[in-house]
C-alpha atoms as a PDB file:
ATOM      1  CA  UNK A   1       0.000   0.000   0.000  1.00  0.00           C
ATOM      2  CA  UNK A   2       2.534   2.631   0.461  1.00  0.00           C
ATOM      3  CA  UNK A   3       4.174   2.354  -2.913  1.00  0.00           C
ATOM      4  CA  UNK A   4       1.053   2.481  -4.401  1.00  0.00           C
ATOM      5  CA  UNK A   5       0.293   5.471  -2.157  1.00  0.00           C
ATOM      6  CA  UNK A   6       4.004   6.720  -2.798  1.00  0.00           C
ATOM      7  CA  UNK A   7       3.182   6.348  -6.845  1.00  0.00           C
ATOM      8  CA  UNK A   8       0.103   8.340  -6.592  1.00  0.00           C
ATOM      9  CA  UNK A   9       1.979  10.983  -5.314  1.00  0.00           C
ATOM     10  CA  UNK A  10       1.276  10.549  -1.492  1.00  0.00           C
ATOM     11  CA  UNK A  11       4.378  10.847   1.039  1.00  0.00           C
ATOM     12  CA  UNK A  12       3.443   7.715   3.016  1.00  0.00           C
ATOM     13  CA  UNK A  13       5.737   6.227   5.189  1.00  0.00           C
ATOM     14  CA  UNK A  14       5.304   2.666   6.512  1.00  0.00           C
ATOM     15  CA  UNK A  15       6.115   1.975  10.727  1.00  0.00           C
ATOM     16  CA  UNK A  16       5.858  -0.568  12.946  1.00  0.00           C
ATOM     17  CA  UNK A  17       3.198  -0.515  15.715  1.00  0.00           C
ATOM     18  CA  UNK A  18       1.757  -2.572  18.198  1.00  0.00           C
ATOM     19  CA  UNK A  19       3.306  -5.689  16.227  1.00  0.00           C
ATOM     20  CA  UNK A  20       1.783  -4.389  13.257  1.00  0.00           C
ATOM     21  CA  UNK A  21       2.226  -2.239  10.128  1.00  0.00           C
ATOM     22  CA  UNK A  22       0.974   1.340   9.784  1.00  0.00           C
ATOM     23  CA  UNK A  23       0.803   3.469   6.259  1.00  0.00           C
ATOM     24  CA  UNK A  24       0.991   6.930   7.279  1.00  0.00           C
ATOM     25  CA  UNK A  25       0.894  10.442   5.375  1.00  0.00           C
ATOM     26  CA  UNK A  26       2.173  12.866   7.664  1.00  0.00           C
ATOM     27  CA  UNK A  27       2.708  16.520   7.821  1.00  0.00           C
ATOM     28  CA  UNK A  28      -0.617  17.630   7.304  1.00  0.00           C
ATOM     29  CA  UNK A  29      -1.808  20.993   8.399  1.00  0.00           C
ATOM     30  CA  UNK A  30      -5.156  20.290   9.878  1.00  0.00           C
ATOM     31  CA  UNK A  31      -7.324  17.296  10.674  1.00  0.00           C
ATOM     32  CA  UNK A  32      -9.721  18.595   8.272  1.00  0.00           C
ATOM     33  CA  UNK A  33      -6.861  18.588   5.741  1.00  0.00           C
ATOM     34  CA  UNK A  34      -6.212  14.951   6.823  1.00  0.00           C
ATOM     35  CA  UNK A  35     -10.103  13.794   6.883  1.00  0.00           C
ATOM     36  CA  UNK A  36     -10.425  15.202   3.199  1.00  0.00           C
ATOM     37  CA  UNK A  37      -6.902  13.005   2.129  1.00  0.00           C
ATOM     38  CA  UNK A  38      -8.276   9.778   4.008  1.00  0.00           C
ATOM     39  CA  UNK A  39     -11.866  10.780   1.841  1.00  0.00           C
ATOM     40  CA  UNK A  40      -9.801  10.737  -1.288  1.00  0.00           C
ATOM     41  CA  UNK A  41      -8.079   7.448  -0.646  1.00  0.00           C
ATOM     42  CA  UNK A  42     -11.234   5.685   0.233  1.00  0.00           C
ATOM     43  CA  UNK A  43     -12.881   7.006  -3.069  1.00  0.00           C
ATOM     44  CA  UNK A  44      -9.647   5.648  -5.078  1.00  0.00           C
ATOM     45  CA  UNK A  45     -10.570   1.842  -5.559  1.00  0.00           C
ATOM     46  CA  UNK A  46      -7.083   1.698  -7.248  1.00  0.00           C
ATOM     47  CA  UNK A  47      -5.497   2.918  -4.492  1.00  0.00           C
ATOM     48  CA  UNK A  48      -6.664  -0.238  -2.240  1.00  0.00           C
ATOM     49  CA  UNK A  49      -7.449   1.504   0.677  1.00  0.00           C
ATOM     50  CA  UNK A  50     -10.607   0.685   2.394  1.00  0.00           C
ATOM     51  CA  UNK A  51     -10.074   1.959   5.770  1.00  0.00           C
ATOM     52  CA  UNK A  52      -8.409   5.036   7.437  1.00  0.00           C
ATOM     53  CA  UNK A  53      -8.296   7.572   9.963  1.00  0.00           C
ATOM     54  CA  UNK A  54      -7.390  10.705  10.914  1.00  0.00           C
ATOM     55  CA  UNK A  55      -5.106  11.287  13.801  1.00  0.00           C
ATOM     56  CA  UNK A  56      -3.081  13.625  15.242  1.00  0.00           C
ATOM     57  CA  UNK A  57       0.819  12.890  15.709  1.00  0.00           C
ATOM     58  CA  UNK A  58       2.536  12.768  19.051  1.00  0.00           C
ATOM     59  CA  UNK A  59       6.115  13.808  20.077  1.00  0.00           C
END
């Protein structure tokens, strides 16, 4: 998933979590910003993403 996001023009970054894989886009301005990019991925069936969320990033 992140190539294909990285190919679409996305900056997504893969990291380990909890045992498990995250794709992330980060550096967003808003969570609005980052609701309307996880809208647009769910709308792209080529993309392959069927679930997301918006978050905000801790230091």
């Amino acid at each position: 998933m992140r190539t294909r996001l990285q190919n679409a023009g996305y900056p997504a970054e893969m990291v380990a979590k909890d045992g498990r894989h995250e794709v992330r886009i980060n550096q967003l301005a808003t969570r609005e910003d980052a609701e309307a990019v996880v809208q647009r991925l769910r709308a792209n069936a080529a993309l392959g993403v069927s679930a997301g969320r918006a978050a905000l990033a801790t230091r």
